[in-house]
PDB file of N, CA and C in Angstrom:
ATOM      1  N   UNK A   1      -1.429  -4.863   4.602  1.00  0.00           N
ATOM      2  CA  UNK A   1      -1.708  -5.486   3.322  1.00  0.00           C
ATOM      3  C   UNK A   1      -0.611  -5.061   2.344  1.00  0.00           C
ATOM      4  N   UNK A   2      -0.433  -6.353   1.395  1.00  0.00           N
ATOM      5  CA  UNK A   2       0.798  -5.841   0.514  1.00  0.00           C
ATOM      6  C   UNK A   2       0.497  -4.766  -0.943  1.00  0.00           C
ATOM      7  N   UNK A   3       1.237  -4.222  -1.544  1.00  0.00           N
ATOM      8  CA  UNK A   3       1.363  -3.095  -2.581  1.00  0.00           C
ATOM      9  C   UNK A   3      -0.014  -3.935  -3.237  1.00  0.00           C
ATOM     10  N   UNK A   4       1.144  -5.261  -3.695  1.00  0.00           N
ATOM     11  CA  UNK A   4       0.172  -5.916  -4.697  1.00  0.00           C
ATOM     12  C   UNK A   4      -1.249  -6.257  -4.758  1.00  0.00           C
ATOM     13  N   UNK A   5      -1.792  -6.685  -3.337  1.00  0.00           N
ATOM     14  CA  UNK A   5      -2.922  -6.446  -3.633  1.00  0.00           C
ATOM     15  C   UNK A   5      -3.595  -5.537  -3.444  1.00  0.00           C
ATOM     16  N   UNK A   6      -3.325  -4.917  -2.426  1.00  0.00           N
ATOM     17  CA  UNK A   6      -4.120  -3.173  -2.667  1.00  0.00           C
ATOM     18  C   UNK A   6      -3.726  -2.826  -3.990  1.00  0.00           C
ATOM     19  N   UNK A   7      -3.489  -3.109  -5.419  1.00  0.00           N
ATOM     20  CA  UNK A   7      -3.171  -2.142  -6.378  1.00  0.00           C
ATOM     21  C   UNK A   7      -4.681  -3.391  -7.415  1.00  0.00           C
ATOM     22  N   UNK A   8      -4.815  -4.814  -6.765  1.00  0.00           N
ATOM     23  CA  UNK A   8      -5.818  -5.169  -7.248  1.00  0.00           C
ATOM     24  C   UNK A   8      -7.340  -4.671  -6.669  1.00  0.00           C
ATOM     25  N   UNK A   9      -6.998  -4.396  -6.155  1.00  0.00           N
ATOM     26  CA  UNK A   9      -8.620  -4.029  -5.137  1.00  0.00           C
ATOM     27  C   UNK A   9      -9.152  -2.714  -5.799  1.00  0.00           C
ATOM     28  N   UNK A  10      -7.953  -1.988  -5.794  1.00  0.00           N
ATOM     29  CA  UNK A  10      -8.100  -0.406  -6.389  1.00  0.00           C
ATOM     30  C   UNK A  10      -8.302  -0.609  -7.782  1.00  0.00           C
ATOM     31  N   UNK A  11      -7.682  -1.624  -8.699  1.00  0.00           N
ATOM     32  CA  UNK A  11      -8.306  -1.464 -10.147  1.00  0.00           C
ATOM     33  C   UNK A  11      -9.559  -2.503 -10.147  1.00  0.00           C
ATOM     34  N   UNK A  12     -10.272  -2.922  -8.891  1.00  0.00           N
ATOM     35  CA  UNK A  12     -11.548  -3.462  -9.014  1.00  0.00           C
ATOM     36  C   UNK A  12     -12.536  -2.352  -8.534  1.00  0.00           C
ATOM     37  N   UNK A  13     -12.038  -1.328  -8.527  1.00  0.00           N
ATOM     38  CA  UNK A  13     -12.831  -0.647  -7.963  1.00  0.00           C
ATOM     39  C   UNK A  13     -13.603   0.439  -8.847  1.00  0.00           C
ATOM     40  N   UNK A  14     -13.551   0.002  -9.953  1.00  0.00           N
ATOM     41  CA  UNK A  14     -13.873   0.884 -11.170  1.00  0.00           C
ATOM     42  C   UNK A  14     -15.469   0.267 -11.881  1.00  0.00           C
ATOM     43  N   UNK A  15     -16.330   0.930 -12.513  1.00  0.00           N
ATOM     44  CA  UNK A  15     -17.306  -0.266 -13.117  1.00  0.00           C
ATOM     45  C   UNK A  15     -16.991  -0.728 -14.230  1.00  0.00           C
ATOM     46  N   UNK A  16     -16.210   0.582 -14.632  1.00  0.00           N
ATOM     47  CA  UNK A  16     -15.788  -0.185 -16.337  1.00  0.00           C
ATOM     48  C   UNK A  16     -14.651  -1.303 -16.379  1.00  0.00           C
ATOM     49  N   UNK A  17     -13.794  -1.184 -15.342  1.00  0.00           N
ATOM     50  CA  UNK A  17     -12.841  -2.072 -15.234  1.00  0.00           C
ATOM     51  C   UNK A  17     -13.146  -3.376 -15.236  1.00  0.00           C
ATOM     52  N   UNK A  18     -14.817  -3.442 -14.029  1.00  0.00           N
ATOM     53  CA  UNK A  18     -15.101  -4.424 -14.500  1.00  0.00           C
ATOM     54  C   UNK A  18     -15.725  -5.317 -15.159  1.00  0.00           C
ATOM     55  N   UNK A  19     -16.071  -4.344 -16.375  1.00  0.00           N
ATOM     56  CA  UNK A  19     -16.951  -4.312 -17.402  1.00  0.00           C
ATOM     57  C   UNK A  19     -16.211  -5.319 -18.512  1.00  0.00           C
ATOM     58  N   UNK A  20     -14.460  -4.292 -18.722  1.00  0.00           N
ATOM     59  CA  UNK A  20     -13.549  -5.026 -19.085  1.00  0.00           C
ATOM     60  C   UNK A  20     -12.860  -6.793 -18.907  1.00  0.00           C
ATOM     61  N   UNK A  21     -12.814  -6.553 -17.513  1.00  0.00           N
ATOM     62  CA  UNK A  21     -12.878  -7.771 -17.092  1.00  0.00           C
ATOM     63  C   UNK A  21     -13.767  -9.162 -17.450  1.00  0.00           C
ATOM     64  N   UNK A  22     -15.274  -8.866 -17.616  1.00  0.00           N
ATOM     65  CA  UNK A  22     -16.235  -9.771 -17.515  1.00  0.00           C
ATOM     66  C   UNK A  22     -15.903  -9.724 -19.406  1.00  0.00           C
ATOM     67  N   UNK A  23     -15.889  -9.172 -20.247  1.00  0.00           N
ATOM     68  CA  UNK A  23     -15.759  -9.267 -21.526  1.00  0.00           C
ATOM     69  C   UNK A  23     -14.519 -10.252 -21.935  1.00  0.00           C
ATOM     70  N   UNK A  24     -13.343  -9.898 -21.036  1.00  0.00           N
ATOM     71  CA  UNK A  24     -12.109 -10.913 -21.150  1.00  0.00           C
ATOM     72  C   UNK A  24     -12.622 -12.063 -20.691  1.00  0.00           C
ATOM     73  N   UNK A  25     -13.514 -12.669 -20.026  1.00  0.00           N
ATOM     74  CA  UNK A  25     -13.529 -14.126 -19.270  1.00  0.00           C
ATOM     75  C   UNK A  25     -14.294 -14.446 -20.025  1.00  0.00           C
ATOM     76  N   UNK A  26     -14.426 -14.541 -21.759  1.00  0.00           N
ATOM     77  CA  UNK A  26     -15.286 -15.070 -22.648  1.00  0.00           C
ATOM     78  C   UNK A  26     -14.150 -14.978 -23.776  1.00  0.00           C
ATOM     79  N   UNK A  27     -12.727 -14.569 -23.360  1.00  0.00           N
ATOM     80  CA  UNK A  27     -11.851 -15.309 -24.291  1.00  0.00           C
ATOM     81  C   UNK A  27     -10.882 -13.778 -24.410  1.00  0.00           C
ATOM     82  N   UNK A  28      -9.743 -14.305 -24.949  1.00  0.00           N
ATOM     83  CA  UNK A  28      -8.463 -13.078 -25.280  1.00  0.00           C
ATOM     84  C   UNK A  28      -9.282 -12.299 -26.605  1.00  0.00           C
ATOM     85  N   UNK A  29      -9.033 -10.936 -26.095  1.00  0.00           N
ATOM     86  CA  UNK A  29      -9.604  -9.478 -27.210  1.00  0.00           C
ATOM     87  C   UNK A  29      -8.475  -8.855 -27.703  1.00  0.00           C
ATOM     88  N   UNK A  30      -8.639  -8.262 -28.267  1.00  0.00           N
ATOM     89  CA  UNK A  30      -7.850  -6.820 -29.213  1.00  0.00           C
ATOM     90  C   UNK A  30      -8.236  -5.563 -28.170  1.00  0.00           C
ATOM     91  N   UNK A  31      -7.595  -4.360 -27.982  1.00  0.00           N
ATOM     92  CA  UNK A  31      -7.643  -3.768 -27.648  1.00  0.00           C
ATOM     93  C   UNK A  31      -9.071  -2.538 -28.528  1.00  0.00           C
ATOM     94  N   UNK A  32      -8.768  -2.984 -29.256  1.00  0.00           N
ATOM     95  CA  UNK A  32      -9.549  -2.099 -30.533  1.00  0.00           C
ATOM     96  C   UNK A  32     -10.992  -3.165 -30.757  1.00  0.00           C
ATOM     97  N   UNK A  33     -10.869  -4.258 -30.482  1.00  0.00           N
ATOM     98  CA  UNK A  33     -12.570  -4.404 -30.007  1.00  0.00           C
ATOM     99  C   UNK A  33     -13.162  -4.332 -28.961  1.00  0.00           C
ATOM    100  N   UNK A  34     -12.097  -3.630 -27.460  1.00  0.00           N
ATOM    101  CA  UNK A  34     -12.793  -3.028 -26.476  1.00  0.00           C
ATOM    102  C   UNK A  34     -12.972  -1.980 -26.791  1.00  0.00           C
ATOM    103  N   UNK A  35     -12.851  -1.244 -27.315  1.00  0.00           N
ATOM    104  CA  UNK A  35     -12.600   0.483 -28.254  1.00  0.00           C
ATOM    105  C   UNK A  35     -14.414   0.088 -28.732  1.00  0.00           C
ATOM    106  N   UNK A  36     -14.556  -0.947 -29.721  1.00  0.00           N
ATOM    107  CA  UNK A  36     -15.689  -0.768 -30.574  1.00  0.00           C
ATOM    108  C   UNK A  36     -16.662  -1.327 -29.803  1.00  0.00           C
ATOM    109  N   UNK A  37     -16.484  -1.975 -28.771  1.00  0.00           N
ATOM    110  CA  UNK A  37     -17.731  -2.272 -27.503  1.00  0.00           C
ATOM    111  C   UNK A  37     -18.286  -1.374 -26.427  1.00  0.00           C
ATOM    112  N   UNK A  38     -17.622  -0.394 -26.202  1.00  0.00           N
ATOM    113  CA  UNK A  38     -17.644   0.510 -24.740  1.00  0.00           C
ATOM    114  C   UNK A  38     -17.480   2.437 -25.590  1.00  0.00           C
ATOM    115  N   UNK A  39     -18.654   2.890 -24.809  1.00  0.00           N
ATOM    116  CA  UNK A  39     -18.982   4.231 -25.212  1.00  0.00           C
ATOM    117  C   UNK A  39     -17.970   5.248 -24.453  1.00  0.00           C
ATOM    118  N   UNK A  40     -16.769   4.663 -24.252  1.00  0.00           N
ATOM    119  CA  UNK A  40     -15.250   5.726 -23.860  1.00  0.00           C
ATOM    120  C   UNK A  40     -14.382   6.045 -24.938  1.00  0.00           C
ATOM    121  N   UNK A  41     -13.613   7.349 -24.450  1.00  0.00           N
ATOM    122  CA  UNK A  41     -12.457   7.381 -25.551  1.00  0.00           C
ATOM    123  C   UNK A  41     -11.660   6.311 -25.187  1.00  0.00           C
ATOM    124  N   UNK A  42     -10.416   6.547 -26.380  1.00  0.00           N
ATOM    125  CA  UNK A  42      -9.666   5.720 -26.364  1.00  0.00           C
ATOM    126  C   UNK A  42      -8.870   6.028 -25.199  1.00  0.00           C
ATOM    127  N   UNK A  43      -8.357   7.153 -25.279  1.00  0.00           N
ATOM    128  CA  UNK A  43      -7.699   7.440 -24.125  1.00  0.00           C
ATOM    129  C   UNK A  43      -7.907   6.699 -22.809  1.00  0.00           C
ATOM    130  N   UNK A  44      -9.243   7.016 -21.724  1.00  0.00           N
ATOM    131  CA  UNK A  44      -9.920   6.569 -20.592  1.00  0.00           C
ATOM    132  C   UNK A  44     -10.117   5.070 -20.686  1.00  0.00           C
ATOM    133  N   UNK A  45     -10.267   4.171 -22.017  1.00  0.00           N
ATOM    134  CA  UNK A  45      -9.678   2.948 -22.095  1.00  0.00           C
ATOM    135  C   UNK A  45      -8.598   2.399 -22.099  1.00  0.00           C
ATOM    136  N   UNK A  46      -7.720   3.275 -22.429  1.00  0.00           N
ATOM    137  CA  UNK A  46      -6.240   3.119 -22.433  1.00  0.00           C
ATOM    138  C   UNK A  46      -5.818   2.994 -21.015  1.00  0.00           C
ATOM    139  N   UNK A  47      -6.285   3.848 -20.249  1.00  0.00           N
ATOM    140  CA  UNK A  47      -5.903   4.073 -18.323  1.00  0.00           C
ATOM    141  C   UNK A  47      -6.491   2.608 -18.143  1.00  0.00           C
ATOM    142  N   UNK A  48      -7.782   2.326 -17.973  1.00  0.00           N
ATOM    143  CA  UNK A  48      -8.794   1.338 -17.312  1.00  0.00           C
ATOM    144  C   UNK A  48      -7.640  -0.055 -17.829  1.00  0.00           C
ATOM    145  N   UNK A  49      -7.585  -0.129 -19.367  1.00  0.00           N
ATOM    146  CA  UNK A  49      -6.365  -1.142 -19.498  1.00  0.00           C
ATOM    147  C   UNK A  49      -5.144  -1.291 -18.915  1.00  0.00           C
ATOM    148  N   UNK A  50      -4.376   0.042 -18.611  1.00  0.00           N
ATOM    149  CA  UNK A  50      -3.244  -0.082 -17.902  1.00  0.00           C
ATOM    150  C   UNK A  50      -3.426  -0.455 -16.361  1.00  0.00           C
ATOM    151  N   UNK A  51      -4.278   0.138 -16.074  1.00  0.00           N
ATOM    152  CA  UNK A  51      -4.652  -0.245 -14.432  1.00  0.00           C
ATOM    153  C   UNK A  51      -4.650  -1.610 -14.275  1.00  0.00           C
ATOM    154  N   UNK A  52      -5.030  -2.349 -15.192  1.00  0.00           N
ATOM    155  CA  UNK A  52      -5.427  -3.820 -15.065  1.00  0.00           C
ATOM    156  C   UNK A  52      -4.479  -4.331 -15.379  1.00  0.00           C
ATOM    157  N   UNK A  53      -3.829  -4.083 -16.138  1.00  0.00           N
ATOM    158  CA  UNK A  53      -2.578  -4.628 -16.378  1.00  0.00           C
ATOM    159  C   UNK A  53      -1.722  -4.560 -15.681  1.00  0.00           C
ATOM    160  N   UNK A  54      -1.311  -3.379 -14.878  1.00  0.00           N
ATOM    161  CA  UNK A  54      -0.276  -2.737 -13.961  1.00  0.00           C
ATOM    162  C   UNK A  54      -0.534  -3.520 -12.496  1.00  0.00           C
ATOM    163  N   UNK A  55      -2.073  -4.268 -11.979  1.00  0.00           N
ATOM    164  CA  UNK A  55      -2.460  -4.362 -11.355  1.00  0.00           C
ATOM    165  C   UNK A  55      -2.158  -6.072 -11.228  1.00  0.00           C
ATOM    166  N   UNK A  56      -1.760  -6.617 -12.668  1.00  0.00           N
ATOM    167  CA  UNK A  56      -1.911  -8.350 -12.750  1.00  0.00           C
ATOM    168  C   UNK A  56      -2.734  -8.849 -13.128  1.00  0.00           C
ATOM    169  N   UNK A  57      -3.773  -8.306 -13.370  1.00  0.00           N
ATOM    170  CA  UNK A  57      -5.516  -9.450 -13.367  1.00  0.00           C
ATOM    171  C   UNK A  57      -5.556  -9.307 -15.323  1.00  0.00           C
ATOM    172  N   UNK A  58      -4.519  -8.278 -15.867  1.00  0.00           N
ATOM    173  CA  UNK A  58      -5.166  -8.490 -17.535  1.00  0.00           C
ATOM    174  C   UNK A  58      -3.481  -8.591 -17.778  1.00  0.00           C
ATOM    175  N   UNK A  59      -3.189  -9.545 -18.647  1.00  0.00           N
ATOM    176  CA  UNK A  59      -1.930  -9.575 -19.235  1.00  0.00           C
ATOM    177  C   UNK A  59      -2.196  -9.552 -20.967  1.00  0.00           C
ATOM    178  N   UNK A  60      -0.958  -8.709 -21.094  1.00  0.00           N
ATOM    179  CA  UNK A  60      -1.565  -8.556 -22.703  1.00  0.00           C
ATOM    180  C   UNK A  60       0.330  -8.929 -23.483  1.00  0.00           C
ATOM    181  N   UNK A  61      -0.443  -8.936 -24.811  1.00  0.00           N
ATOM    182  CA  UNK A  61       0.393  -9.677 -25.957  1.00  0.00           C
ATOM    183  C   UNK A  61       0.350  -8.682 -27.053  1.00  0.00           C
ATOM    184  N   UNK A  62       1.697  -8.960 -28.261  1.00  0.00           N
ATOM    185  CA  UNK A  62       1.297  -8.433 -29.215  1.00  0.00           C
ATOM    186  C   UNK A  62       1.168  -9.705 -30.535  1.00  0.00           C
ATOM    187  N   UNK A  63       0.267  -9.065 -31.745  1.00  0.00           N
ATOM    188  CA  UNK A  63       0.203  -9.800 -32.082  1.00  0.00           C
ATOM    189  C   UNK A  63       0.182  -9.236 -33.728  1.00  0.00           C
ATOM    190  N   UNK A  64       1.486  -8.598 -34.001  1.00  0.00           N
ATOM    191  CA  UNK A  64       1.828  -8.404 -35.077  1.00  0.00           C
ATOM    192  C   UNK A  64       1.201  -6.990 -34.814  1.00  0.00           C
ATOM    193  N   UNK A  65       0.277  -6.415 -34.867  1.00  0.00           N
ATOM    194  CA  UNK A  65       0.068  -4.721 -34.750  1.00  0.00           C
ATOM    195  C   UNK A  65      -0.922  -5.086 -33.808  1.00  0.00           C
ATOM    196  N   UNK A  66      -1.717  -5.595 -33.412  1.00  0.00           N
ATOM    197  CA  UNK A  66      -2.544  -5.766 -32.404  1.00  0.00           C
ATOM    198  C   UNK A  66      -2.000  -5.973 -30.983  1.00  0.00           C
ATOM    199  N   UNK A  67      -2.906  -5.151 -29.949  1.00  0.00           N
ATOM    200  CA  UNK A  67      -2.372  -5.784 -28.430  1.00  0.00           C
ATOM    201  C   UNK A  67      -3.579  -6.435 -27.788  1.00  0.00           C
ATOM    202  N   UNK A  68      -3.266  -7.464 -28.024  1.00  0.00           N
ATOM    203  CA  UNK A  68      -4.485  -8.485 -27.387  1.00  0.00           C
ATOM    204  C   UNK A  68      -4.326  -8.727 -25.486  1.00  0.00           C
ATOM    205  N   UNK A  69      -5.306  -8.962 -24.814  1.00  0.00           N
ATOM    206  CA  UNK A  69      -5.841  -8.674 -23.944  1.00  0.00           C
ATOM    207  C   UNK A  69      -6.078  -9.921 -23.397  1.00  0.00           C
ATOM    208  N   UNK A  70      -5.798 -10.597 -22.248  1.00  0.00           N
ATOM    209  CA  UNK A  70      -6.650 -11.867 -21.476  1.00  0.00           C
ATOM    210  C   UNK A  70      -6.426 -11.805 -20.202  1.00  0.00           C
ATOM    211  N   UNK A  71      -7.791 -12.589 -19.253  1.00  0.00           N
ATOM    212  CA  UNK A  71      -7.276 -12.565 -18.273  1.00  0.00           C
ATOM    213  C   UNK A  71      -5.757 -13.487 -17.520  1.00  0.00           C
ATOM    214  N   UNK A  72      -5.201 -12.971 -16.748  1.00  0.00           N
ATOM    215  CA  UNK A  72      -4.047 -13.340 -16.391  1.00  0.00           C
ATOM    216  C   UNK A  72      -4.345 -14.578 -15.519  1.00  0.00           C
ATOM    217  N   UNK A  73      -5.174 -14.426 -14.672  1.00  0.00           N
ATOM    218  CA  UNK A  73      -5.317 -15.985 -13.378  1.00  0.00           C
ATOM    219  C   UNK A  73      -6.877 -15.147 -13.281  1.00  0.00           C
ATOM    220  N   UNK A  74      -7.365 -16.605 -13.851  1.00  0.00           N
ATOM    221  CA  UNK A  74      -8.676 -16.935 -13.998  1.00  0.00           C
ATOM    222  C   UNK A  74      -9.338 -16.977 -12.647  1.00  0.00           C
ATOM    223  N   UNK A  75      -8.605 -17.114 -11.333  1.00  0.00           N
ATOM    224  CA  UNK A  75      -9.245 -17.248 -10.024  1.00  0.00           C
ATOM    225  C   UNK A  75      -9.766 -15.949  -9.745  1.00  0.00           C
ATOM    226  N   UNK A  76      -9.165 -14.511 -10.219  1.00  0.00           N
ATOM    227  CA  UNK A  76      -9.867 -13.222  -9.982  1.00  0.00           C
ATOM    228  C   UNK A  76     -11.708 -13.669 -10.296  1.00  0.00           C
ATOM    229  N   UNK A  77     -11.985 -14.340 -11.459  1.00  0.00           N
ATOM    230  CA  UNK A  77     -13.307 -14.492 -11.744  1.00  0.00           C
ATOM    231  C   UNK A  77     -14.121 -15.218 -10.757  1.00  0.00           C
ATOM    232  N   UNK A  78     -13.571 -16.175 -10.122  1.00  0.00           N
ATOM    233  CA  UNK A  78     -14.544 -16.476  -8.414  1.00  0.00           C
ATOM    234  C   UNK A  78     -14.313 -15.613  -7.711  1.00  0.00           C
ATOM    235  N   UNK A  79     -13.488 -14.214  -7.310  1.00  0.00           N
ATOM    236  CA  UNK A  79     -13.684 -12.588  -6.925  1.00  0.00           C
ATOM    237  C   UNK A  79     -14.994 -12.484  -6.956  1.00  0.00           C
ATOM    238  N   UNK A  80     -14.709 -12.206  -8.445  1.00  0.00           N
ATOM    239  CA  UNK A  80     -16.143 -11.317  -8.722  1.00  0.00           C
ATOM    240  C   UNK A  80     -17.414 -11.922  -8.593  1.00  0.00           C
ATOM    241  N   UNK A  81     -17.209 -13.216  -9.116  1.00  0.00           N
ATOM    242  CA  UNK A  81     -18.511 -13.968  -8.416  1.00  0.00           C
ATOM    243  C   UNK A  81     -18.816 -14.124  -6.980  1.00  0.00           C
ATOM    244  N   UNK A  82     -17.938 -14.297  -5.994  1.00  0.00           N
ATOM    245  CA  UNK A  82     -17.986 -14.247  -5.360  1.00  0.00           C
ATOM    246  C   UNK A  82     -18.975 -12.868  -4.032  1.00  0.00           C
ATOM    247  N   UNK A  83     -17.962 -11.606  -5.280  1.00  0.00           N
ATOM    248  CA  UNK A  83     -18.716 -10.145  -4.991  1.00  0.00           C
ATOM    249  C   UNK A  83     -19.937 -10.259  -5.145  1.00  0.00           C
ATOM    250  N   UNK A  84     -20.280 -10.992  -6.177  1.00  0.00           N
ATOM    251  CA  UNK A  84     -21.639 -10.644  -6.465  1.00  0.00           C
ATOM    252  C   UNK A  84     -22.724 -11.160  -6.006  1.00  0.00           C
ATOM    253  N   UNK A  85     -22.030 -12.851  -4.891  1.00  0.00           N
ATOM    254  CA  UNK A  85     -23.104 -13.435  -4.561  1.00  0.00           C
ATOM    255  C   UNK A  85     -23.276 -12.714  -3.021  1.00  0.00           C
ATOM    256  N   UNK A  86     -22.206 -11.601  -2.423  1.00  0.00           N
ATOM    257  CA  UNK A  86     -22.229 -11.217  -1.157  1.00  0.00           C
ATOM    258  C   UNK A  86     -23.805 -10.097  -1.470  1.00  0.00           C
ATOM    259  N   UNK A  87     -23.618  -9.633  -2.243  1.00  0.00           N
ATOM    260  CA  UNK A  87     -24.093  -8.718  -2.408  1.00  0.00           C
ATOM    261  C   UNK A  87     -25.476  -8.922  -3.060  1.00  0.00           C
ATOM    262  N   UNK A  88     -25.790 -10.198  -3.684  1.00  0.00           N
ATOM    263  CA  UNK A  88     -27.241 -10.674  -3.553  1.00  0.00           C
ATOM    264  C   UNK A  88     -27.485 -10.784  -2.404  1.00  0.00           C
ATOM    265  N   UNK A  89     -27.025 -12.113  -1.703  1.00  0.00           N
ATOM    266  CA  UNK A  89     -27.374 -12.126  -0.388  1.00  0.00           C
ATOM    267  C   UNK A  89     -27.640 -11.507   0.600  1.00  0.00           C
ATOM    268  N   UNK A  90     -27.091  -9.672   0.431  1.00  0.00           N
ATOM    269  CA  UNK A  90     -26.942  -8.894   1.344  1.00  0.00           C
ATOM    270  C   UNK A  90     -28.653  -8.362   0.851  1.00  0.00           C
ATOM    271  N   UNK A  91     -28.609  -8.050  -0.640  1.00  0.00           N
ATOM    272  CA  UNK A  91     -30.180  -7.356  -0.981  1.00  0.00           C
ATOM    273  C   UNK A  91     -31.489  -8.146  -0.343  1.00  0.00           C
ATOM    274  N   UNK A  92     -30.653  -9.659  -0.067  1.00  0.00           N
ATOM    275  CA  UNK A  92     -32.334 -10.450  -0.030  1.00  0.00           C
ATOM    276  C   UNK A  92     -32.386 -10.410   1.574  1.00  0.00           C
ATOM    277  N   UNK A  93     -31.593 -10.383   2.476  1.00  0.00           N
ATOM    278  CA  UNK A  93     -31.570 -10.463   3.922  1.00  0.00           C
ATOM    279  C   UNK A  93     -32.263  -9.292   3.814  1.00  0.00           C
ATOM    280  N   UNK A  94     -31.741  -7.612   3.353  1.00  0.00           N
ATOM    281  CA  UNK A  94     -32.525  -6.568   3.433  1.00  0.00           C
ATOM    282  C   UNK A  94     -34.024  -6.826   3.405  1.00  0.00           C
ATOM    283  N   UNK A  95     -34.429  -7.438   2.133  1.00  0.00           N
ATOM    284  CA  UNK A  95     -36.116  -7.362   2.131  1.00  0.00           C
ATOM    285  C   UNK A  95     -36.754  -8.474   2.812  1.00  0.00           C
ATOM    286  N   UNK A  96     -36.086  -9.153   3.515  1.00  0.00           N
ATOM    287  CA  UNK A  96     -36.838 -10.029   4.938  1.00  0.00           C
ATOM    288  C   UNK A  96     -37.428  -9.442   5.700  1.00  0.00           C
TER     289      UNK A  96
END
């Protein structure tokens, strides 16, 4: 497998990352209103942002003093849906 996507898999592998994530697929943020949404320092938001960024799935902008935030390719979001419908499916086969 290549760098690139093992470096996406590994920054999906976080909860807040993809906490981050699901907040971006409702439109481009400020960095500083993920700050005022999520009970982390700035710091440990600062990593979770770079990971994502470093990773491809969050591309960010500036915007005069602001660094705004969006997702980069919207197809990561059938990922996660995707994750999530394996993993219903997996809970409901369990309680058969």
């Amino acid at each position: 497998m290549d760098k690139k996507t093992v470096l996406i898999f590994k920054a999906l592998s976080c909860n807040w990352r993809l906490k981050i994530l699901e907040r971006l697929s409702e439109g481009t943020m400020c960095v500083c209103e993920l700050d005022e949404l999520f009970s982390i320092d700035k710091t440990t938001l600062s990593r979770h942002v770079k990971a994502l960024v470093d990773s491809g799935l969050v591309a960010e902008s500036k915007n005069g003093t602001r660094k705004e935030l969006s997702i980069a390719d919207r197809r990561i979001l059938d990922i996660l849906k995707l994750a999530r419908d394996i993993t219903s499916d997996s809970q409901m086969r369990a309680t058969e």
